[in-house]
C-alpha atoms as a PDB file:
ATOM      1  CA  UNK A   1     102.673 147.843 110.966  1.00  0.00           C
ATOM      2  CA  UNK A   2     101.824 144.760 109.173  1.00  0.00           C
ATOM      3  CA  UNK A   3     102.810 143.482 105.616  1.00  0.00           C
ATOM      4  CA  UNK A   4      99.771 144.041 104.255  1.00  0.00           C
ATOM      5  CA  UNK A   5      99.347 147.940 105.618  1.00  0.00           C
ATOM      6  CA  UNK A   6     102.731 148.274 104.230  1.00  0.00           C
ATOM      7  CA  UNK A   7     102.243 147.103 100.981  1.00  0.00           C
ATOM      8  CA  UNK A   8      99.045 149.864 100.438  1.00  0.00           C
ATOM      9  CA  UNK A   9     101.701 151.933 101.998  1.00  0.00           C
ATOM     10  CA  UNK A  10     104.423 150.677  99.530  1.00  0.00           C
ATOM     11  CA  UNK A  11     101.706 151.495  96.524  1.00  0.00           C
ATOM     12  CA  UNK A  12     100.750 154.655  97.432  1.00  0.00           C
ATOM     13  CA  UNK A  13     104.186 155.708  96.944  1.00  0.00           C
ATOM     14  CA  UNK A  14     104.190 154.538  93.694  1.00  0.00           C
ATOM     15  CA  UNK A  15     101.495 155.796  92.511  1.00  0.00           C
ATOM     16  CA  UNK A  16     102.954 157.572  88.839  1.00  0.00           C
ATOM     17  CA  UNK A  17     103.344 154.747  86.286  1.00  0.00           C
ATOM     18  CA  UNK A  18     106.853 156.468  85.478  1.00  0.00           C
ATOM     19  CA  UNK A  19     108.184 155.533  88.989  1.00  0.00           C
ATOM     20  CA  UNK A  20     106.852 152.221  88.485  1.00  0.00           C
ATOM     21  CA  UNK A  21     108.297 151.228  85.222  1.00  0.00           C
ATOM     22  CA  UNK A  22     111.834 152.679  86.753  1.00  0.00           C
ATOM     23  CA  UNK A  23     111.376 150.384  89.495  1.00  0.00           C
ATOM     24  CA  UNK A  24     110.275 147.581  86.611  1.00  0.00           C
ATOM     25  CA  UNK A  25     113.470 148.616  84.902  1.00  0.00           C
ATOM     26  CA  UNK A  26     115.350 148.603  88.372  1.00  0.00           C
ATOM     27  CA  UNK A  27     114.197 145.128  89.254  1.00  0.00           C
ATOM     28  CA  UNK A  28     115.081 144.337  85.951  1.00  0.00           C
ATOM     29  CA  UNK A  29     118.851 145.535  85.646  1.00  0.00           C
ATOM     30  CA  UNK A  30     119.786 144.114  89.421  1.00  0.00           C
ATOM     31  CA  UNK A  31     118.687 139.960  88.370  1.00  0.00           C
ATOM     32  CA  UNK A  32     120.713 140.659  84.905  1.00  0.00           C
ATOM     33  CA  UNK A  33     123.334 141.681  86.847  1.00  0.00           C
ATOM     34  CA  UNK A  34     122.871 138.801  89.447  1.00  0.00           C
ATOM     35  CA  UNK A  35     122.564 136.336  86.530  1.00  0.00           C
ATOM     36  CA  UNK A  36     126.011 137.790  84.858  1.00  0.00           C
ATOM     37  CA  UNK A  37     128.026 137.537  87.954  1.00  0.00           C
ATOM     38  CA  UNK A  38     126.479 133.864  88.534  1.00  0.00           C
ATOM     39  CA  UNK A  39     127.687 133.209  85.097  1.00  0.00           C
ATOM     40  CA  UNK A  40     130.978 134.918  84.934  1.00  0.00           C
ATOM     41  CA  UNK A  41     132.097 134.673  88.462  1.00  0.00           C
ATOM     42  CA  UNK A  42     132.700 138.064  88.726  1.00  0.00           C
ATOM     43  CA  UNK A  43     132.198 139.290  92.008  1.00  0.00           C
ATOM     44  CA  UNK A  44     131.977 143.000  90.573  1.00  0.00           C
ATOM     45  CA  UNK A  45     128.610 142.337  89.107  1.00  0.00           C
ATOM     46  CA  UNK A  46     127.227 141.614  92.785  1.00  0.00           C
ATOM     47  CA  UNK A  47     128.167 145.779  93.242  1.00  0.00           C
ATOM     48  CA  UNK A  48     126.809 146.342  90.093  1.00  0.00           C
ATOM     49  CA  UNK A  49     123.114 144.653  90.725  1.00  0.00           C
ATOM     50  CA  UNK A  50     121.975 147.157  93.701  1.00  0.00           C
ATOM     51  CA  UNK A  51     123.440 150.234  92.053  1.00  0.00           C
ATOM     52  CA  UNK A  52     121.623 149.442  88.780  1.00  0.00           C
ATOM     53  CA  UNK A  53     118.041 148.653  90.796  1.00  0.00           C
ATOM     54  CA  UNK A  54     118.456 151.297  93.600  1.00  0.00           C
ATOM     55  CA  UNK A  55     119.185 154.183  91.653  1.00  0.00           C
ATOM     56  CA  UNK A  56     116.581 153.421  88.831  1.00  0.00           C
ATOM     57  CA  UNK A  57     114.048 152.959  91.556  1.00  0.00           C
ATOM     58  CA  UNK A  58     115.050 156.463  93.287  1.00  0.00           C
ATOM     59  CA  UNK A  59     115.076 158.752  90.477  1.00  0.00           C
ATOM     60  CA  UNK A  60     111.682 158.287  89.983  1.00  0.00           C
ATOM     61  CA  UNK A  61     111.007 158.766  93.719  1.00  0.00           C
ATOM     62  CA  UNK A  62     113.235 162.003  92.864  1.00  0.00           C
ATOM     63  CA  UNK A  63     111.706 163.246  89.866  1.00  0.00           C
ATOM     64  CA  UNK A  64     107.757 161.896  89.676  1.00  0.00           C
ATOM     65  CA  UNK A  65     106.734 160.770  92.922  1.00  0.00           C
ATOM     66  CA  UNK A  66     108.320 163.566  94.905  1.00  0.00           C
ATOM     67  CA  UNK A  67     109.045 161.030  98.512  1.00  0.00           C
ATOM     68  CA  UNK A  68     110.916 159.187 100.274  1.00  0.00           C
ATOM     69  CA  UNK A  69     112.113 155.452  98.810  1.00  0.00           C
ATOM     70  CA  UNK A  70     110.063 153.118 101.205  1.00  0.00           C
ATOM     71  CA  UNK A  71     113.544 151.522 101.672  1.00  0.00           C
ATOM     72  CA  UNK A  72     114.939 153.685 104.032  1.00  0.00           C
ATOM     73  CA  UNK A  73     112.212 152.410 106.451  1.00  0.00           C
ATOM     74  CA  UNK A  74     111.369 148.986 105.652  1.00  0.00           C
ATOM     75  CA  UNK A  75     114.167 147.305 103.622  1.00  0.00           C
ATOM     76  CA  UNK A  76     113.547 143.880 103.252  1.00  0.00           C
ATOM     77  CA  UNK A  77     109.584 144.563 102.879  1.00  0.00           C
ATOM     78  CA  UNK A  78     110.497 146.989 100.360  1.00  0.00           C
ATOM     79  CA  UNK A  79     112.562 144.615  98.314  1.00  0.00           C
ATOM     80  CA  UNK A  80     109.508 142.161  98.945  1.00  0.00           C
ATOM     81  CA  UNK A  81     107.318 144.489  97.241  1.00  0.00           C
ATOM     82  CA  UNK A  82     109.542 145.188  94.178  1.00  0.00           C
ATOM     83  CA  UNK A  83     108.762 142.139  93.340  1.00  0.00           C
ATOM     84  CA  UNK A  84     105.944 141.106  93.711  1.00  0.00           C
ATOM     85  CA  UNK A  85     104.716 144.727  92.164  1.00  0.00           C
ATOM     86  CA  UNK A  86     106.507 143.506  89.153  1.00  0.00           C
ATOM     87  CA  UNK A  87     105.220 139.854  89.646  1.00  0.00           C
ATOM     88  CA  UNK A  88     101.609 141.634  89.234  1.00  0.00           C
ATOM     89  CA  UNK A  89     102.395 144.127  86.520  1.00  0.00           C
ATOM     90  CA  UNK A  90     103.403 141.044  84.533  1.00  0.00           C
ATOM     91  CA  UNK A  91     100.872 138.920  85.173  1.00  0.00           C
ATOM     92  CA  UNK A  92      98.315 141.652  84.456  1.00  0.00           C
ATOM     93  CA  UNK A  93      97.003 142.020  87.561  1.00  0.00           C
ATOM     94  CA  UNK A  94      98.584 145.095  89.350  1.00  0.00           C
ATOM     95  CA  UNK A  95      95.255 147.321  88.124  1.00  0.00           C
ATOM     96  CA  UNK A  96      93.553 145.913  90.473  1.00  0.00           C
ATOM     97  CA  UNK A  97      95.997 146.559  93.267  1.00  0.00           C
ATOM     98  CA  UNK A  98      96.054 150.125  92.559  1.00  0.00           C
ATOM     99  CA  UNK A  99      92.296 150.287  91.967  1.00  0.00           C
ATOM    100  CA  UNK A 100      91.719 150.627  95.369  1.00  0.00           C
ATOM    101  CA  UNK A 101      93.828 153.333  95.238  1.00  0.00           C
ATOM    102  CA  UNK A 102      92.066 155.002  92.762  1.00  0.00           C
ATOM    103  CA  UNK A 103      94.842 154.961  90.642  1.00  0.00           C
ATOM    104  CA  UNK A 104      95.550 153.623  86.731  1.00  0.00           C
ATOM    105  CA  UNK A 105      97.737 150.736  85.397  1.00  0.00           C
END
């Protein structure tokens, strides 16, 4: 599989805007906790930054989208994606991503 297959993969299993803003919220939670343990030195916060993005990300894989986290199967793409799906909500442009998926912003 290719990056790019993946990553229509990667949005078709994202497809409920719920899941998406968990990941947003995810992605979000894991860099504050990155940042904090960059400026406190506390090791701890490194433990804290994939617990706070993973399980974010998962429950709405759990509770909207009904599937499998993409992680399991492609890690480091799926990381990839996080952020640049998050890259492209911010900048606006994710609709038309997920247009060709038929699917809504």
């Amino acid at each position: 599989m290719t990056y790019p297959e993946f990553w229509r993969r990667y949005l078709g299993a994202h497809r409920d805007r719920r899941t998406r803003g968990l990941h947003y919220l995810g992605t979000s939670l894991a860099l504050g906790a990155l940042g904090t343990a960059a400026a406190t030195r506390d090791w701890r916060w490194l433990t804290a930054a994939p617990i706070a993005g993973y399980s974010a990300a998962w429950l709405g894989h759990l509770v909207f989208e009904h599937n499998r986290p993409e992680t399991f199967g492609h890690p480091v793409w799926s990381l990839a994606s996080d952020f640049r799906m998050l890259g492209l909500f911010v900048a606006g442009r994710l609709g038309g991503e997920l247009q060709g998926l038929g699917e809504k912003q």
